[in-house]
N, C-alpha and C. Protein backbone atom coordinates (compact mmCIF):
# COMPACT_ATOMS: atom_id res chain seq x y z
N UNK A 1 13.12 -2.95 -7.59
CA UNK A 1 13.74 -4.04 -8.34
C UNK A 1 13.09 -4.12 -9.72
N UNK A 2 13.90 -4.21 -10.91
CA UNK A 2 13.57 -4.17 -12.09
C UNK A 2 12.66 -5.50 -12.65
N UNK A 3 12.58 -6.18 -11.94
CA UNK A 3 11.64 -7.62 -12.04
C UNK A 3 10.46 -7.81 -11.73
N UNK A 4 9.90 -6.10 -10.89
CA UNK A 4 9.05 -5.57 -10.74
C UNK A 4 7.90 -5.24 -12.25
N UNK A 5 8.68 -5.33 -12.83
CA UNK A 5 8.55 -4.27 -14.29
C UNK A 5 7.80 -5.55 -15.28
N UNK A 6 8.90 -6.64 -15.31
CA UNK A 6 8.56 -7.67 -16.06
C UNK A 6 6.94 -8.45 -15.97
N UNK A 7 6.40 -8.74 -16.78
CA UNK A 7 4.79 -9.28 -16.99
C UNK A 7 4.24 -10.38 -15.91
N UNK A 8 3.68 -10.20 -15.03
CA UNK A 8 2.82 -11.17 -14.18
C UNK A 8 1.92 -12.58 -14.96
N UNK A 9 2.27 -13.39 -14.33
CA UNK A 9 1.92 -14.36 -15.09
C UNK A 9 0.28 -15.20 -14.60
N UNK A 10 -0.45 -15.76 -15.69
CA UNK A 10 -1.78 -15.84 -15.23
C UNK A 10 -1.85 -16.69 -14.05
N UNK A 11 -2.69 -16.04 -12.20
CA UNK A 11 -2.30 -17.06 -11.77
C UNK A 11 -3.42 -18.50 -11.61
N UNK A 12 -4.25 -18.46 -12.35
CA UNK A 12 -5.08 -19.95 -12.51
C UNK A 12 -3.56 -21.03 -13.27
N UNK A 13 -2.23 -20.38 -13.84
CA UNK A 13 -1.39 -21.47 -14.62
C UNK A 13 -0.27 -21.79 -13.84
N UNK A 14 -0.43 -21.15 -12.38
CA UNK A 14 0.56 -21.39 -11.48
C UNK A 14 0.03 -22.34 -10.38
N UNK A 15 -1.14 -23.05 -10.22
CA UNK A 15 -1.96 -23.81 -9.48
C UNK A 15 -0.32 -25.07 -9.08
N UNK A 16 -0.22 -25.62 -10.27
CA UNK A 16 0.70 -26.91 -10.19
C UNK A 16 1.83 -26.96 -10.34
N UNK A 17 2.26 -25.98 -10.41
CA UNK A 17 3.50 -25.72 -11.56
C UNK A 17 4.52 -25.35 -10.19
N UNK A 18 5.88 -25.89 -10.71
CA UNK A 18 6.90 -25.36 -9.07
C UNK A 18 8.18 -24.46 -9.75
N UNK A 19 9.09 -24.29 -8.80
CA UNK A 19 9.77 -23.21 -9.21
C UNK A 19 11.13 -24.02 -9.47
N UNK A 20 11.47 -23.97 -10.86
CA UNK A 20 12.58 -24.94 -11.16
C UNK A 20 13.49 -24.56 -9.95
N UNK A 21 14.09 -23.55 -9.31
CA UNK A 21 15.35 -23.22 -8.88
C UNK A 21 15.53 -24.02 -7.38
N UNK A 22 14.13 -23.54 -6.71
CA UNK A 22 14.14 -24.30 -4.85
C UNK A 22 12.69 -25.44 -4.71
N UNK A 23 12.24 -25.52 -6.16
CA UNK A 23 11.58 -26.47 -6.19
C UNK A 23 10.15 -26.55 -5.55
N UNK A 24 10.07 -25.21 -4.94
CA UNK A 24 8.85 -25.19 -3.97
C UNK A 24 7.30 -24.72 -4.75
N UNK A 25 6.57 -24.89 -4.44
CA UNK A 25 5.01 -24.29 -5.55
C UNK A 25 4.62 -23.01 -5.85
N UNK A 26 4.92 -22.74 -7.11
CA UNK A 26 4.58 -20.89 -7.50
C UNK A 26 3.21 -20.75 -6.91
N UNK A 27 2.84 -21.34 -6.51
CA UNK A 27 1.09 -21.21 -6.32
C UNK A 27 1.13 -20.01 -4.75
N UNK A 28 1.51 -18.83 -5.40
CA UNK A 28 1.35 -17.84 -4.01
C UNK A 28 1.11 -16.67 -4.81
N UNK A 29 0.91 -15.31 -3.62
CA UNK A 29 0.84 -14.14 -4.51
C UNK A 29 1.86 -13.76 -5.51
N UNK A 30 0.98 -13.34 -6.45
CA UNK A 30 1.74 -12.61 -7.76
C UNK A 30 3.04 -11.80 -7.38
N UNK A 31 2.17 -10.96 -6.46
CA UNK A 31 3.52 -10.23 -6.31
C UNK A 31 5.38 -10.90 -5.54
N UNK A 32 4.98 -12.19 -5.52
CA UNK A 32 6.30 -12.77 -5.20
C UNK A 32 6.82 -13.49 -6.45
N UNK A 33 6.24 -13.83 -7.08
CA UNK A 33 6.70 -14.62 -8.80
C UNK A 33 7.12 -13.57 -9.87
N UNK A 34 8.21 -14.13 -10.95
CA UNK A 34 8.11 -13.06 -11.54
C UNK A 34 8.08 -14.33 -12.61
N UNK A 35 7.82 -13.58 -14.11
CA UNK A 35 7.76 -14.75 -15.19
C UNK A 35 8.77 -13.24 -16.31
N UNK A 36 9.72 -14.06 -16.38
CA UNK A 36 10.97 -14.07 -17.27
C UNK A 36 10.51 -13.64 -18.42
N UNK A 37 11.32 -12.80 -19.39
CA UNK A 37 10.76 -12.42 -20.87
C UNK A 37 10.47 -13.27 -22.07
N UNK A 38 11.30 -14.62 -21.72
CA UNK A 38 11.78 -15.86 -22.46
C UNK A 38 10.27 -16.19 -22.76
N UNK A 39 9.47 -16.04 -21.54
CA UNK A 39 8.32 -17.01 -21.74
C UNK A 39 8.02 -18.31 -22.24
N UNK A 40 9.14 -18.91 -22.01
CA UNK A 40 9.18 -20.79 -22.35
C UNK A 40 8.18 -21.13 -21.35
N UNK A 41 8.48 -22.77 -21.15
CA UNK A 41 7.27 -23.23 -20.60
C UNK A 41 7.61 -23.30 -18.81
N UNK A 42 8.65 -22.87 -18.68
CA UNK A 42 9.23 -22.53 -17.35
C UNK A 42 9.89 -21.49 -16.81
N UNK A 43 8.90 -20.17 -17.21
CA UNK A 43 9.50 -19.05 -17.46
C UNK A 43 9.22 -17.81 -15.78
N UNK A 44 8.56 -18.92 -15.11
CA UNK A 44 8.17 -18.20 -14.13
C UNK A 44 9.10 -18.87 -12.81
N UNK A 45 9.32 -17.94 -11.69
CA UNK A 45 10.05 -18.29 -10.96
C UNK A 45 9.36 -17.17 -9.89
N UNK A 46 10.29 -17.93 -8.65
CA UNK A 46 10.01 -16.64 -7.10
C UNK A 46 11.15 -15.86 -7.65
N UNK A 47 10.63 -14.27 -7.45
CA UNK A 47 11.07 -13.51 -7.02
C UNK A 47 12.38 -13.56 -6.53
N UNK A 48 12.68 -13.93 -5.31
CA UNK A 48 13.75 -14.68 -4.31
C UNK A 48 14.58 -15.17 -4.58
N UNK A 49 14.42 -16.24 -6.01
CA UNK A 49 14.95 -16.80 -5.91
C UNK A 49 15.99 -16.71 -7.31
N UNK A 50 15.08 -15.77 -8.00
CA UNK A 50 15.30 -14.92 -9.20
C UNK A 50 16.55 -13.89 -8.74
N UNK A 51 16.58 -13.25 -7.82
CA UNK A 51 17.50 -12.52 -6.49
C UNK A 51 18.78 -12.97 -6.53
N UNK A 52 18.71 -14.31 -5.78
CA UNK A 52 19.69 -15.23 -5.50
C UNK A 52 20.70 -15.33 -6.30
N UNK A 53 19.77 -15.85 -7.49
CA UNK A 53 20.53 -15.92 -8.70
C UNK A 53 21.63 -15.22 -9.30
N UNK A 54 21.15 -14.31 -9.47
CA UNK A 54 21.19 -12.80 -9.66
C UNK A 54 22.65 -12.15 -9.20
N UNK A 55 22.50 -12.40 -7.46
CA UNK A 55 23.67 -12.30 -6.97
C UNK A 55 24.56 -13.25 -6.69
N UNK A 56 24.60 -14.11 -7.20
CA UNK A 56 25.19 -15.30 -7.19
C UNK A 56 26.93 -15.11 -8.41
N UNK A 57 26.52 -14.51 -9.06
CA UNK A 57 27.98 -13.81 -10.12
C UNK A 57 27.44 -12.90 -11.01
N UNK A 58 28.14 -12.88 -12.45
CA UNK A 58 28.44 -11.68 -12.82
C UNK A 58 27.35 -12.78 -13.99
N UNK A 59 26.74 -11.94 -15.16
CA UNK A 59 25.80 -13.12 -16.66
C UNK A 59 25.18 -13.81 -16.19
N UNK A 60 24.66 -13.62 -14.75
CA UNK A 60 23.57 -14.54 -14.55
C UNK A 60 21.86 -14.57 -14.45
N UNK A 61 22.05 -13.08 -15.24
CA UNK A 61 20.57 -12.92 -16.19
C UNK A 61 20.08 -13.94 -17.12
N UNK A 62 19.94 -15.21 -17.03
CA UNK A 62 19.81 -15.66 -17.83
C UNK A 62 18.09 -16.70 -17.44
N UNK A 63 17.49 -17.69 -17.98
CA UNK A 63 16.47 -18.20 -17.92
C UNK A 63 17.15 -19.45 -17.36
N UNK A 64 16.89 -20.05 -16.50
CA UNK A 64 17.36 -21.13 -15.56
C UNK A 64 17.17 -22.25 -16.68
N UNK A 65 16.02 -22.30 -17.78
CA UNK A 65 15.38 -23.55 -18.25
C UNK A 65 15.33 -23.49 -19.46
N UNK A 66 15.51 -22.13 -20.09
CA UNK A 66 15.83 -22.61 -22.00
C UNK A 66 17.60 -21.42 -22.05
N UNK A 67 17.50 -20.87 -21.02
CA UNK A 67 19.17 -20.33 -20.76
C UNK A 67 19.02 -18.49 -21.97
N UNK A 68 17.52 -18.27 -22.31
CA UNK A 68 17.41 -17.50 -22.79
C UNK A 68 17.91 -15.78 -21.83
N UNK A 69 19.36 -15.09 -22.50
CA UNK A 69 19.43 -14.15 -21.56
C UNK A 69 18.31 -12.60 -21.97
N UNK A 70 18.56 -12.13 -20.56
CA UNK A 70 16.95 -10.95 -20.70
C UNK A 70 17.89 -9.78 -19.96
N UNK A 71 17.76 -8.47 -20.64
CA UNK A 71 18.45 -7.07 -20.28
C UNK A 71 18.16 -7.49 -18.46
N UNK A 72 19.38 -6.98 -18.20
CA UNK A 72 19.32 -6.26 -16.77
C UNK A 72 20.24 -4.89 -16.46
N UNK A 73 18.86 -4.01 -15.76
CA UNK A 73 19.71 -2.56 -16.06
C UNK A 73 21.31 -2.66 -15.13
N UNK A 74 21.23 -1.20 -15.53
CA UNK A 74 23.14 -1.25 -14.58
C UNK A 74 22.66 -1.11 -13.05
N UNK A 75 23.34 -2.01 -12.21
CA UNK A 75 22.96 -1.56 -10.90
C UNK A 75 23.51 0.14 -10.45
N UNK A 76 24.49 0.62 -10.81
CA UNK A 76 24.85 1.81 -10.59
C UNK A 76 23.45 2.50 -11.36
N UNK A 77 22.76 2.53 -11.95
CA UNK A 77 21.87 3.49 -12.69
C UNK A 77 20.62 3.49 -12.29
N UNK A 78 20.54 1.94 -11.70
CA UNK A 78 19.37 1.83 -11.21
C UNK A 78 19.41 2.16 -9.88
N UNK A 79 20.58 2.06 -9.07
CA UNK A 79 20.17 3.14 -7.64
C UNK A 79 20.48 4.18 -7.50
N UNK A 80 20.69 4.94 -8.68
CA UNK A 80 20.61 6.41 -8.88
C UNK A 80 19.25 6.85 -9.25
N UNK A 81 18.39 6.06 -10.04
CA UNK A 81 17.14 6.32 -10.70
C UNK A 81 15.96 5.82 -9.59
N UNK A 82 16.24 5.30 -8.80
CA UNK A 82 14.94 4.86 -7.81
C UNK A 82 15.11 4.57 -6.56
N UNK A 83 16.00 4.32 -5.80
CA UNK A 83 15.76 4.06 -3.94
C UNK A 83 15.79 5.34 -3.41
N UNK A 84 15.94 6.11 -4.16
CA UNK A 84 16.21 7.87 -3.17
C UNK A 84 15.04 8.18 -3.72
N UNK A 85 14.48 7.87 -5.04
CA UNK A 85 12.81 8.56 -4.72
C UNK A 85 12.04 7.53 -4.15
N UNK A 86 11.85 6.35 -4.03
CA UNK A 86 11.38 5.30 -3.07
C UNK A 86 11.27 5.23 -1.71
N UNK A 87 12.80 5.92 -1.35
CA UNK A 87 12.57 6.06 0.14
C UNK A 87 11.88 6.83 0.49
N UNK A 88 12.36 8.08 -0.21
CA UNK A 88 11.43 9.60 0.10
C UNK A 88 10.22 9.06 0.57
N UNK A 89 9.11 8.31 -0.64
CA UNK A 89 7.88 8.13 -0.73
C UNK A 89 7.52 6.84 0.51
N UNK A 90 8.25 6.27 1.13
CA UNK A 90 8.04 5.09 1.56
C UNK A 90 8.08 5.82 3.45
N UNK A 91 9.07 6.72 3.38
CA UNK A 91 8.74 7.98 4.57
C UNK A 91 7.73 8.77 4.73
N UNK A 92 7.26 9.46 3.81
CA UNK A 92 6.15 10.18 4.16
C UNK A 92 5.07 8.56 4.09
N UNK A 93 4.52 7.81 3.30
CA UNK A 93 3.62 6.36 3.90
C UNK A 93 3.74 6.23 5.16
N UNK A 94 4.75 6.29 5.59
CA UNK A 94 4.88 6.09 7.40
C UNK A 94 4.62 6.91 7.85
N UNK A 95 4.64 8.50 7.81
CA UNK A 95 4.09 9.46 8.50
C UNK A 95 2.53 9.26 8.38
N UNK A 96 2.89 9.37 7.25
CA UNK A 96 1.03 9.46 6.76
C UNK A 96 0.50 8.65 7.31
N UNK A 97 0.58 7.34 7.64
CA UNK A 97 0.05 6.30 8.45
C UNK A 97 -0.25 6.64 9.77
N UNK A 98 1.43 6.57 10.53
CA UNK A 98 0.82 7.22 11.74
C UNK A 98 -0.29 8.16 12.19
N UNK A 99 0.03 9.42 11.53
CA UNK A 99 -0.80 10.64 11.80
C UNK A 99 -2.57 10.14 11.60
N UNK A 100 -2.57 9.14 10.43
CA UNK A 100 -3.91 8.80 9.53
C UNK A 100 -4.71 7.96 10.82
N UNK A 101 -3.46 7.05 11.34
CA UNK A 101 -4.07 5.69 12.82
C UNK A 101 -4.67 6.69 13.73
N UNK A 102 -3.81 7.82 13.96
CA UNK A 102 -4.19 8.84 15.57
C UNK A 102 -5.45 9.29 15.31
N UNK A 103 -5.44 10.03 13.91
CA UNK A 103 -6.31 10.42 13.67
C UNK A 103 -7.89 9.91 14.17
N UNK A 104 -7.33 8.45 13.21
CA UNK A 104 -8.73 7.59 13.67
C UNK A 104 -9.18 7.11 14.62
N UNK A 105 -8.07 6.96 15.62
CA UNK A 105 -8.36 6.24 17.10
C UNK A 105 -8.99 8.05 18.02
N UNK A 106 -8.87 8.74 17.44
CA UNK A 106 -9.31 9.81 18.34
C UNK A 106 -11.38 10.41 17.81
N UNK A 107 -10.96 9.67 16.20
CA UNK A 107 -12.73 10.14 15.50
C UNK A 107 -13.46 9.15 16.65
N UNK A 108 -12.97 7.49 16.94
CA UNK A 108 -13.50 6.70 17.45
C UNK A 108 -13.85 6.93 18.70
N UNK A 109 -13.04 7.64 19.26
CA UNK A 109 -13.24 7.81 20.96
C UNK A 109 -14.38 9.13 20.94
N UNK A 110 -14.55 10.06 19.81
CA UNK A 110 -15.36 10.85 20.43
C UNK A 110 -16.72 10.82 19.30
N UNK A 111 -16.97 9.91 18.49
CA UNK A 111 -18.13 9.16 17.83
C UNK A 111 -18.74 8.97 18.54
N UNK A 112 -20.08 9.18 19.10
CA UNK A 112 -21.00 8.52 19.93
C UNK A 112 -22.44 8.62 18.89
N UNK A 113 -22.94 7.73 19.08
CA UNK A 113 -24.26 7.29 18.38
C UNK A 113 -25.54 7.80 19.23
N UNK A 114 -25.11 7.65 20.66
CA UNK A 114 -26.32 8.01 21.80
C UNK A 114 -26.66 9.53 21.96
N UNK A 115 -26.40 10.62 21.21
CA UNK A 115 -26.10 11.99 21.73
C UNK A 115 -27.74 11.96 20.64
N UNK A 116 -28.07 11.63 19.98
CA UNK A 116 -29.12 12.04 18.77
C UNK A 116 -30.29 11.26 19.21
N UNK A 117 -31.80 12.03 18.67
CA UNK A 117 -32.41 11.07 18.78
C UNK A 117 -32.82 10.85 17.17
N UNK A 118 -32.33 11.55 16.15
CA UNK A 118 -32.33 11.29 14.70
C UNK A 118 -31.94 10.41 14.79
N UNK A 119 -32.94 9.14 13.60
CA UNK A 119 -32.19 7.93 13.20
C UNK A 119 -31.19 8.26 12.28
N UNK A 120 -31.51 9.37 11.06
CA UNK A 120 -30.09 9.17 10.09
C UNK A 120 -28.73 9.86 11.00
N UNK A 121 -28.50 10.55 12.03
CA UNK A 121 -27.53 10.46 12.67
C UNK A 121 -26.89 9.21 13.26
N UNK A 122 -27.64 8.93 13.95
CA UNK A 122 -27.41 7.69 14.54
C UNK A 122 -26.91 6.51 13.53
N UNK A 123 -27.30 6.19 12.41
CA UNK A 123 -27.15 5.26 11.39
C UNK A 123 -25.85 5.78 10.81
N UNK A 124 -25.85 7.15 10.49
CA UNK A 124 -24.66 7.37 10.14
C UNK A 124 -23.21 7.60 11.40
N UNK A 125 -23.49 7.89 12.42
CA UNK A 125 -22.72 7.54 13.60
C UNK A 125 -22.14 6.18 13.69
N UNK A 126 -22.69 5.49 13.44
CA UNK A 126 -22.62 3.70 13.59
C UNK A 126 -21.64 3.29 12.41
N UNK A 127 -21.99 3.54 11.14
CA UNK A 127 -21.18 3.45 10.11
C UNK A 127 -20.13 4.30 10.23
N UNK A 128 -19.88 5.65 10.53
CA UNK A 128 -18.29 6.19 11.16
C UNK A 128 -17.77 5.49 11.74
N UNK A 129 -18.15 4.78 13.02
CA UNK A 129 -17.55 4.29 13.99
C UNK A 129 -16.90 3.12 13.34
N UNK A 130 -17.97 2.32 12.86
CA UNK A 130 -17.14 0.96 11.97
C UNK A 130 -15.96 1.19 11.00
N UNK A 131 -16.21 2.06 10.13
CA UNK A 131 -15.72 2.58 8.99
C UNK A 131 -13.80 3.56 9.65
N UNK A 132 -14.22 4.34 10.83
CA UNK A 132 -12.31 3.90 11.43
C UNK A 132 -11.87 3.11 11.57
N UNK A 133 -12.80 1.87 12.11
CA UNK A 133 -12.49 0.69 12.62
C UNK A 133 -11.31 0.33 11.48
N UNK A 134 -12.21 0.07 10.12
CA UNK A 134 -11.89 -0.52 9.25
C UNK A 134 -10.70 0.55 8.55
N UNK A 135 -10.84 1.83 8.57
CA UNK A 135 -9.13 2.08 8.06
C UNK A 135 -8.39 1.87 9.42
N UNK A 136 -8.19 1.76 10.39
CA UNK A 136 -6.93 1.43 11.08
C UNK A 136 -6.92 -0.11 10.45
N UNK A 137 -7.33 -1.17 10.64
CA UNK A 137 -7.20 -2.43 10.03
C UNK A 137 -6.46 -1.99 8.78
N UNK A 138 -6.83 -1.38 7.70
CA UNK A 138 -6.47 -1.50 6.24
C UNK A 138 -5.17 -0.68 6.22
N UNK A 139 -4.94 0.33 7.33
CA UNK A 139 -3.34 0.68 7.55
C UNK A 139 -2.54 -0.21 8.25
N UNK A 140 -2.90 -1.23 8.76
CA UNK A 140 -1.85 -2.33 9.29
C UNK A 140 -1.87 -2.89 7.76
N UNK A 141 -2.62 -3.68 7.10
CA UNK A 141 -2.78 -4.33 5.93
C UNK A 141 -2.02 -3.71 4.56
N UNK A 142 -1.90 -2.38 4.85
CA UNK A 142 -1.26 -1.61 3.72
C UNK A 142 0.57 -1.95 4.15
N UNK A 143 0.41 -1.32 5.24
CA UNK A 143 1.99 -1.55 5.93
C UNK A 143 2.75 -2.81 5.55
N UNK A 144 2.00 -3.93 6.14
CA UNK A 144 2.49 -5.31 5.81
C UNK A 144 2.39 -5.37 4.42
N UNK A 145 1.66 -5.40 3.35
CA UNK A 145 1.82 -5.41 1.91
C UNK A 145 3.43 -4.62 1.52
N UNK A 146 3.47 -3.37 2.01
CA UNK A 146 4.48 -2.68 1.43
C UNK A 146 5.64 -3.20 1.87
N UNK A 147 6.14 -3.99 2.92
CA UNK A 147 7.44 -4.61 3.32
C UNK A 147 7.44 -6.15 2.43
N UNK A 148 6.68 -6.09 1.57
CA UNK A 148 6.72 -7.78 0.46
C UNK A 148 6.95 -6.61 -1.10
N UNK A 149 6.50 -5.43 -0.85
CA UNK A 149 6.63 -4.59 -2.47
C UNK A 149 7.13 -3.17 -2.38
N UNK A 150 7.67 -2.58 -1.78
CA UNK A 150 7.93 -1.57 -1.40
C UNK A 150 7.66 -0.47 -2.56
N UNK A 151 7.93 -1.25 -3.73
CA UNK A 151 7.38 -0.27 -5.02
C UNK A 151 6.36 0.17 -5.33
N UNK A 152 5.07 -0.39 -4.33
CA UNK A 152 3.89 -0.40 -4.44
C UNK A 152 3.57 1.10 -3.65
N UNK A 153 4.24 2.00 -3.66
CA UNK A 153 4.21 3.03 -2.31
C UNK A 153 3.24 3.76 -2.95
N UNK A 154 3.48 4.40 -3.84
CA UNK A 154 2.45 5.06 -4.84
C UNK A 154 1.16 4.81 -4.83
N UNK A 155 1.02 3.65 -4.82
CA UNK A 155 -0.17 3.09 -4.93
C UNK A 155 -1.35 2.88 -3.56
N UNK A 156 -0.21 2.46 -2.47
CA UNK A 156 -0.49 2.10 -0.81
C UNK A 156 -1.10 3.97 -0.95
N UNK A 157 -0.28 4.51 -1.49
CA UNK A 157 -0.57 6.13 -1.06
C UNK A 157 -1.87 6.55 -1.22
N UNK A 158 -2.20 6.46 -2.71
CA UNK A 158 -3.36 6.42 -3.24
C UNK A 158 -4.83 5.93 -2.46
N UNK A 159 -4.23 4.62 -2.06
CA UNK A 159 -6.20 3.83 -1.86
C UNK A 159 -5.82 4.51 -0.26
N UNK A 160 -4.72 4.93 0.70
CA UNK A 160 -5.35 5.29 1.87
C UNK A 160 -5.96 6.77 1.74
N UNK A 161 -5.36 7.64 0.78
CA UNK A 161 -6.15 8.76 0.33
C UNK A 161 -7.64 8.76 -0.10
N UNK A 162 -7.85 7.64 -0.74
CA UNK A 162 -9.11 7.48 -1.18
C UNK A 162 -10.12 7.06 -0.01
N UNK A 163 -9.58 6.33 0.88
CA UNK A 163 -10.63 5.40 2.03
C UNK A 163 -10.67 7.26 2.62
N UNK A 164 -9.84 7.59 2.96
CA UNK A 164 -9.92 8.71 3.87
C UNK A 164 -10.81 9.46 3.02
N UNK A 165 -10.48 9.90 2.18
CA UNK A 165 -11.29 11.21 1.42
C UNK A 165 -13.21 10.61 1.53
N UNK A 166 -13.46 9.13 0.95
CA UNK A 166 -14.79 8.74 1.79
C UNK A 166 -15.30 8.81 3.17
N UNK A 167 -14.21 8.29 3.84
CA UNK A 167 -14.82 8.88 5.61
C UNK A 167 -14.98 10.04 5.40
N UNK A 168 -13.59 11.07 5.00
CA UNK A 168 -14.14 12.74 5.19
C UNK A 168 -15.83 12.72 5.24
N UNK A 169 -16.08 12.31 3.51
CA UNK A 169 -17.81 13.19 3.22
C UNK A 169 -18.23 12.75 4.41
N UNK A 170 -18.13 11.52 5.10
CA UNK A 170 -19.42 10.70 5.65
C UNK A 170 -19.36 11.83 6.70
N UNK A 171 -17.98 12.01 7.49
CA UNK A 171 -18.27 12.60 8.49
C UNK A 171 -18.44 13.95 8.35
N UNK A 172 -18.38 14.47 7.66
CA UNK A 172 -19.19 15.76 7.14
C UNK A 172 -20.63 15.88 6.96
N UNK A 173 -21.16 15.11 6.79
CA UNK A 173 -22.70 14.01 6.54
C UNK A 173 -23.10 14.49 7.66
N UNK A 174 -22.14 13.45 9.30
CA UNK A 174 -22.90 13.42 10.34
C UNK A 174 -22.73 14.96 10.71
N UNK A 175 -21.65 15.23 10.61
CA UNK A 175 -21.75 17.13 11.35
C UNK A 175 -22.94 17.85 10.67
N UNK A 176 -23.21 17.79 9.55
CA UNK A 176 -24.77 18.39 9.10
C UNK A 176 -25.88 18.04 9.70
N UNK A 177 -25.97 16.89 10.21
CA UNK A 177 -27.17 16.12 10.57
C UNK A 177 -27.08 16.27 11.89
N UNK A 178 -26.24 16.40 12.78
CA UNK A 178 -26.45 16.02 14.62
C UNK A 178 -25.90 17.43 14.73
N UNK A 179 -26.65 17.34 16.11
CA UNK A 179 -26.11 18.61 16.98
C UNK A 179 -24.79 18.97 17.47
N UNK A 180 -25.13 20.21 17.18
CA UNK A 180 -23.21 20.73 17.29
C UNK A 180 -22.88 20.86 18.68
N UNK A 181 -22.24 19.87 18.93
CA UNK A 181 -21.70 19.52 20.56
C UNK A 181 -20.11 19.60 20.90
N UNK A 182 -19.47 19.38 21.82
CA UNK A 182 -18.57 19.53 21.63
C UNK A 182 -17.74 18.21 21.16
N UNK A 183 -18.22 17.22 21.27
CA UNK A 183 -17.89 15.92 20.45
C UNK A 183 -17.98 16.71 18.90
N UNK A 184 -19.16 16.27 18.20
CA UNK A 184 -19.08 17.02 16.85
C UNK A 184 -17.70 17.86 16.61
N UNK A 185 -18.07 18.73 17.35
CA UNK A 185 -16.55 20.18 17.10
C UNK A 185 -15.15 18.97 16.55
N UNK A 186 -14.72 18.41 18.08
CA UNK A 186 -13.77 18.20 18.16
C UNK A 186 -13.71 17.03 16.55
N UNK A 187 -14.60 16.26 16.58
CA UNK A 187 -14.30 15.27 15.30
C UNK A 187 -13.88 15.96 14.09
N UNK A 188 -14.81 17.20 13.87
CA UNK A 188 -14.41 18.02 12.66
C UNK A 188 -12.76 18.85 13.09
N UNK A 189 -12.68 19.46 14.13
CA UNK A 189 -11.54 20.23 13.71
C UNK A 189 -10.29 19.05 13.90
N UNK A 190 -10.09 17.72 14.32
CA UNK A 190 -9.28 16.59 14.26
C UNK A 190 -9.00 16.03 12.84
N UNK A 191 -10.07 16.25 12.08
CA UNK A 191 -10.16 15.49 10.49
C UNK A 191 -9.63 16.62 10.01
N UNK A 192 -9.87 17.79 10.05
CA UNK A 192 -9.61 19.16 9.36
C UNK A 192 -7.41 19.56 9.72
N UNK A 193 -7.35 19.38 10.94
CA UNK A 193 -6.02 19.63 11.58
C UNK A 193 -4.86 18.33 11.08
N UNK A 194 -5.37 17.08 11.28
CA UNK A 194 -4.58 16.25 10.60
C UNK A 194 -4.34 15.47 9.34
N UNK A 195 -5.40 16.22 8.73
CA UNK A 195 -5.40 15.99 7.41
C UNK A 195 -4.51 17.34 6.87
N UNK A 196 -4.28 18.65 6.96
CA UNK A 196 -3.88 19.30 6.51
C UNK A 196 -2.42 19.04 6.99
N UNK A 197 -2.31 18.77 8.39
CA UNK A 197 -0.73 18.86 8.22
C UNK A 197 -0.38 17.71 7.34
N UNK A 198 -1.01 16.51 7.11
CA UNK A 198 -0.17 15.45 6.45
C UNK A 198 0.24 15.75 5.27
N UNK A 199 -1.08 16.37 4.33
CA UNK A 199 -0.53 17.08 2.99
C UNK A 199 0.58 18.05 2.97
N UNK A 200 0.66 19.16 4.51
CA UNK A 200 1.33 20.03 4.47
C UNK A 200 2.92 18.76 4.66
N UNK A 201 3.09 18.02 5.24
CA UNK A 201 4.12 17.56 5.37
C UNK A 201 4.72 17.38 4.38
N UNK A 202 3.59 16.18 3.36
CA UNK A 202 4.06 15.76 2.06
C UNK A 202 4.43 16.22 0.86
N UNK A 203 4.06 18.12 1.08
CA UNK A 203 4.36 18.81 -0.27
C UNK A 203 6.22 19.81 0.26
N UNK A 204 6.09 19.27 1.35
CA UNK A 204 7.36 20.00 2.56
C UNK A 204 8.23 18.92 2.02
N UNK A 205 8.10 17.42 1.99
CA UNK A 205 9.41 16.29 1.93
C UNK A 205 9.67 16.69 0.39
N UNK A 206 8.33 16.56 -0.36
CA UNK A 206 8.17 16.66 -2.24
C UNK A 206 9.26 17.85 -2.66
N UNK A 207 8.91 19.53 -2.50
CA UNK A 207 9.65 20.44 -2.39
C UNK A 207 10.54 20.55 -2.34
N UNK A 208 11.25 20.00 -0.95
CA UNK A 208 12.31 19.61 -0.69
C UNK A 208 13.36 19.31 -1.28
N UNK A 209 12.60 18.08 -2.12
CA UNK A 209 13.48 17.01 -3.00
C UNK A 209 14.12 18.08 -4.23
């Protein structure tokens, strides 16, 4: 949605302030407000309700409160220019997720801290173990974010690449440090096997296109 695009407004100035249209308090995440180009003194509105509007007839780009009108692209141009690369990207996020959760629920089951009597194994065992914990949490958290912004896919893409690419080193860390068991094995060739197919997937959908 092209309202995506338009300037976020400061939110310490949305504390009191309500939304002329359903009257209810802008005081929520940014990413549901949008503030209008007009920038009068009531230039911010929900999202939603900005929508509504929107589809409500034909010139109804306009500013609810000084009536200032603001470009809106062609809908024919604009779903030629973005839901077919959006979806693409919003499909592989869901693969990638899945594969990224299995992944982690399987590092967790064969993480053990007790196999060493090294403390920096062990210390670093403990922090793996937490540290899946915490990306399966932040892939539910990513998921739910992206069904309020879906445009945000790019981005959702990015920080789970990044959390992952930090576990990688760590657990590369512990395989240097503890004995090569068959736990060890299996953690490394699991991080190694489903990390490659996900990229292999994602340059397979990309290609594709």
């Amino acid at each position: 949605m092209f309202l995506q695009s338009f300037e976020k407004p400061d939110k310490k100035s949305l504390e009191d302030k309500e939304c002329l249209i359903c009257l209810e308090s802008l005081n929520v995440e940014l990413e549901l407000v949008v503030q209008l180009p007009c920038q009068c003194s009531s230039a911010v509105y929900h999202i939603d309700c900005i929508i509504r509007l929107l589809e409500s007839g034909e010139n109804k780009n306009f500013c609810p409160h000084c009536k200032t009108v603001y470009e809106r692209p062609d809908p024919i141009t604009q779903q030629q220019q973005h839901p077919i690369d959006t979806r693409k990207y919003i499909f592989i996020f869901f693969i990638h997720i899945l594969s990224n959760t299995i992944m982690n629920m399987i590092n967790i089951g064969f993480t053990d801290d007790t196999d060493s009597t090294n403390a920096i194994t062990k210390l670093i065992a403990k922090m793996m173990i937490i540290s899946y914990f915490c990306k399966v949490l932040f892939n539910v958290i990513l998921v739910y974010t992206l069904k309020v912004n879906p445009e945000r896919v790019h981005s959702h893409l990015a920080a789970s690449y990044s959390f992952q690419t930090i576990l990688f080193i760590l657990m590369i860390c512990f395989y240097a440090f503890s004995k090569k068991t068959f736990r060890t094995t299996v953690i490394l060739l699991n991080n190694i096997i489903f990390c490659f197919c996900d990229l292999a997937f994602r340059l397979s959908i990309e290609c594709s296109s």
